[in-house]
Protein backbone atom coordinates (compact mmCIF):
# COMPACT_ATOMS: atom_id res chain seq x y z
CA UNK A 1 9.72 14.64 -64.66
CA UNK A 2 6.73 12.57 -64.40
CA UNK A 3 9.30 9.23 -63.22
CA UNK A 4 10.28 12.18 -60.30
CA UNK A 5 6.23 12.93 -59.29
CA UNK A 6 5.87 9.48 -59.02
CA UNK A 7 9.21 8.66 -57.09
CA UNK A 8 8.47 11.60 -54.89
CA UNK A 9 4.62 10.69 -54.12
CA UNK A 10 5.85 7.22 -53.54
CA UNK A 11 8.73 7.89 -50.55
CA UNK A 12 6.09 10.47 -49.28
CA UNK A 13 3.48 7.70 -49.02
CA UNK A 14 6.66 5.40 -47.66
CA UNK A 15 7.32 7.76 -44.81
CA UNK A 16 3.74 8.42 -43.98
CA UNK A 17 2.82 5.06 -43.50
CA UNK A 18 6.33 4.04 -41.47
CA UNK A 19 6.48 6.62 -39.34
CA UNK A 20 2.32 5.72 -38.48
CA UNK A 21 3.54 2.46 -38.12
CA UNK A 22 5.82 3.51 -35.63
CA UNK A 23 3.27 5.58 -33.57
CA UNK A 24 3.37 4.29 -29.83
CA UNK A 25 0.42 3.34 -28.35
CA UNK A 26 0.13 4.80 -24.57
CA UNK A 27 -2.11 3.53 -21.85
CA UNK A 28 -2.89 4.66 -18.49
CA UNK A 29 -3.86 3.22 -15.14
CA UNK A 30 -4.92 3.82 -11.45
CA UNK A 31 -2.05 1.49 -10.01
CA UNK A 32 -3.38 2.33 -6.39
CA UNK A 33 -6.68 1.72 -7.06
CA UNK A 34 -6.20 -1.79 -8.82
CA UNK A 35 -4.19 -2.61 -5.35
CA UNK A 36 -6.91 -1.69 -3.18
CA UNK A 37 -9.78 -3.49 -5.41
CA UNK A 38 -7.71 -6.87 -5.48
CA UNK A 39 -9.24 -9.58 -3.31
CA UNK A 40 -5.92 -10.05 -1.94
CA UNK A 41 -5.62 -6.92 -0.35
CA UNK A 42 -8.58 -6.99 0.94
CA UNK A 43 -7.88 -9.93 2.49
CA UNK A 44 -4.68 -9.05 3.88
CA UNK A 45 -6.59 -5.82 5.21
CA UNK A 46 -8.92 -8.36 7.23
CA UNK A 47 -5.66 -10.45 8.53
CA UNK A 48 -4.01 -6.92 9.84
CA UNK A 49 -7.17 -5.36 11.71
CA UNK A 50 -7.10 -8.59 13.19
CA UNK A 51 -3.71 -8.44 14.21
CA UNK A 52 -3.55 -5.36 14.86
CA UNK A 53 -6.24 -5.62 17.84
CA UNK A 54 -5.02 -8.57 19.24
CA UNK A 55 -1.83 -6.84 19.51
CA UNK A 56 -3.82 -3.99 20.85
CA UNK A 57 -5.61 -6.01 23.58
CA UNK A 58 -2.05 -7.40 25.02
CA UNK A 59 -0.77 -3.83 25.07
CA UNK A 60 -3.53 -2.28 26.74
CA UNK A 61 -3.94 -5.21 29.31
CA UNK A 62 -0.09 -4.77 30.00
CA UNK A 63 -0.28 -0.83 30.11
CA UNK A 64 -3.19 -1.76 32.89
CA UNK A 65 -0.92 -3.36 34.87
CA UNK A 66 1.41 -0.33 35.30
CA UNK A 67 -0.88 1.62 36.23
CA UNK A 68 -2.35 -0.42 38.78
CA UNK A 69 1.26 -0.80 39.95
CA UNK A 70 1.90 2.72 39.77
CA UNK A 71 -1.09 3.12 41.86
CA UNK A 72 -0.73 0.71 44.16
CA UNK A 73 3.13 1.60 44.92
CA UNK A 74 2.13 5.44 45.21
CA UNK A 75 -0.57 5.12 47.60
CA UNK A 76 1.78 2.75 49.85
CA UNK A 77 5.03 5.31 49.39
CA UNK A 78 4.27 7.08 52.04
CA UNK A 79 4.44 3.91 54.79
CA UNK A 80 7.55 2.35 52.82
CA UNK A 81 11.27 3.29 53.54
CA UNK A 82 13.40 5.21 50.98
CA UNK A 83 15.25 2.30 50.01
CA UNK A 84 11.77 0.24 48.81
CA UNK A 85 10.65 3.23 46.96
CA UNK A 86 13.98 3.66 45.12
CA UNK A 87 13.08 -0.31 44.10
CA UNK A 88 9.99 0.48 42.99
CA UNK A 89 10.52 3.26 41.12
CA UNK A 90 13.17 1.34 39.05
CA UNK A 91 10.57 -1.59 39.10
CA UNK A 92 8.48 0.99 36.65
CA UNK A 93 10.38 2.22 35.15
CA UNK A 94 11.77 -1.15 33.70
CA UNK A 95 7.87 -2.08 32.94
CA UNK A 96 7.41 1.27 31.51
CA UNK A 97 10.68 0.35 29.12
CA UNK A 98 8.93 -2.90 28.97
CA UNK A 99 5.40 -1.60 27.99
CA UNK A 100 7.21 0.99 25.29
CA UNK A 101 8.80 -1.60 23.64
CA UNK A 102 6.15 -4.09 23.23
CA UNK A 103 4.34 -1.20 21.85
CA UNK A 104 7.48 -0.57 19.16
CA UNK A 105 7.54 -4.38 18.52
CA UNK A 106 3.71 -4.42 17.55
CA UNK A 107 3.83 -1.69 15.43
CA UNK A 108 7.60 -3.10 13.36
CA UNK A 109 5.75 -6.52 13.45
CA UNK A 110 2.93 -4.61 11.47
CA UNK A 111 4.43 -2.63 9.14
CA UNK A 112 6.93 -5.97 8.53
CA UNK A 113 3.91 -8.33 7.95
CA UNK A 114 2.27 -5.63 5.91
CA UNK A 115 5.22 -5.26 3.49
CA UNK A 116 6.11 -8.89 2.89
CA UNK A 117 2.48 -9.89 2.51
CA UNK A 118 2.10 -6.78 -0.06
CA UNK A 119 4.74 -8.33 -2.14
CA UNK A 120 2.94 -10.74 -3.98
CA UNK A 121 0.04 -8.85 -4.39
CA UNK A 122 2.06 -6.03 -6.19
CA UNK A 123 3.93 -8.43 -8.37
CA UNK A 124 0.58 -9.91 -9.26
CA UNK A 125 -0.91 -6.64 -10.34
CA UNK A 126 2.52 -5.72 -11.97
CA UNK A 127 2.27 -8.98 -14.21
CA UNK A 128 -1.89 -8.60 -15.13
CA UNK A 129 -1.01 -4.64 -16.25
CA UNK A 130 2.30 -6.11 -18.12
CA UNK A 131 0.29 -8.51 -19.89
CA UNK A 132 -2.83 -6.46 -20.53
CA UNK A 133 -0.38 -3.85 -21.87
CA UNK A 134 1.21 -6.85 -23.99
CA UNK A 135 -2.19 -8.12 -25.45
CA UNK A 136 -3.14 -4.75 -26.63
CA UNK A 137 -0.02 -3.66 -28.09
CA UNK A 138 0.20 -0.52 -25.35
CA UNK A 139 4.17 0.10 -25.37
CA UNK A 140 4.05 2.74 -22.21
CA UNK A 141 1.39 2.34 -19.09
CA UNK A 142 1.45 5.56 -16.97
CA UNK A 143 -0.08 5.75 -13.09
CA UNK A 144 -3.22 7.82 -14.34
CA UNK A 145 -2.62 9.70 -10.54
CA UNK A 146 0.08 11.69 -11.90
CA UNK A 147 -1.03 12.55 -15.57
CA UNK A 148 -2.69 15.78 -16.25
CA UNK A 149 -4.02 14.62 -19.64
CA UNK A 150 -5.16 11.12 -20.03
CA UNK A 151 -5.91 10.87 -24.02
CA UNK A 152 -4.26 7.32 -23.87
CA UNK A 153 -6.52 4.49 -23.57
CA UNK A 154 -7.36 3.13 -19.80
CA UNK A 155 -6.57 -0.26 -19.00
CA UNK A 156 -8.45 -0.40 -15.91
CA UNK A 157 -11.18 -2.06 -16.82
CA UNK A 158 -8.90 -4.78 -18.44
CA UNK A 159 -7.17 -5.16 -14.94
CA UNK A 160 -10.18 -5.54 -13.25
CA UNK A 161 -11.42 -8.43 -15.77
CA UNK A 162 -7.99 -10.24 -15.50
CA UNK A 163 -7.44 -10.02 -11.63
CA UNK A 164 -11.31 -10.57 -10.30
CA UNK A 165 -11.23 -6.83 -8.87
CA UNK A 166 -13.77 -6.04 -6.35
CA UNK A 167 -15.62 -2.80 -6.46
CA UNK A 168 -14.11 0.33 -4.80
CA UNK A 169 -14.90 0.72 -1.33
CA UNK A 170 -16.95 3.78 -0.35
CA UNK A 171 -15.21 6.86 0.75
CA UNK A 172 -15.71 8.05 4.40
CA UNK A 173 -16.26 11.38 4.78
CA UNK A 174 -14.34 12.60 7.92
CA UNK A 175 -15.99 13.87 10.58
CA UNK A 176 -15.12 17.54 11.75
């Protein structure tokens, strides 16, 4: 009976200390925020706005020239003949066609830069949370965004060590 106790307390001990050993670490992390802190981003935020207003300067100096056309070619319809109006209006309506799809390029050309440049930066961050979550054992790393309970540990910090993240930029309040 006594051999039993002891085989007993010893394959209770046995479990206890496997199925500890088997306990998953879990770790969470703002995966949006770590994007928008990385220097990169930032960076490729700078390259956009630029882009974005040059873009915006040759669209508004080409929807200028429309309307001086448009202007120019109603004030005159009245002395022109029927057959040079019907030119005209085609005239503007090819540079309004024109005009709506330079403004259609821009904005694909945008959202196209902005993806591929992304890329890398994503991967990057992907990689530095892999690894941080390899160094520390961690087995799962949830987006903290979408967890109502966050008792697992936070590997933000971590991420911001590894990938040089700058602080968070101040929220604008919007104006009503």
């Amino acid at each position: 009976m006594k051999n039993f106790k002891t085989l007993l307390l010893i394959a209770v001990f046995t479990l206890g200390v496997s199925g500890f050993a088997n306990a998953q670490k879990i770790g969470h992390i703002d995966y949006q925020r770590v994007i928008d802190n990385m220097p990169e981003t930032r960076a490729l935020g700078t390259t956009l706005e630029k882009l974005g207003k040059s873009y915006q300067s040759e669209i508004e100096g080409l929807k200028k020239k429309l309307e001086a056309k448009v202007q120019k070619y109603s004030a005159e319809q009245a002395t022109q003949t029927e057959t040079t109006n019907k030119q005209r209006a085609q005239e503007v309506q090819v540079d309004k066609q024109r005009f709506d799809q330079a403004q259609q390029a821009a904005y694909q050309e945008m959202q196209k830069r902005q993806a591929q440049d992304l890329e890398p930066i994503v991967k990057k961050a992907e990689k530095a949370i892999q690894d941080i979550a390899a160094s520390k054992g961690i087995l799962y790393v949830f987006d903290a965004k979408s967890l109502i309970v966050k008792k697992g540990e936070d590997l933000y910090t971590a991420a911001k060590a590894k990938l040089g993240l700058l602080k968070d930029k101040p929220v604008q309040q919007q104006v009503r």
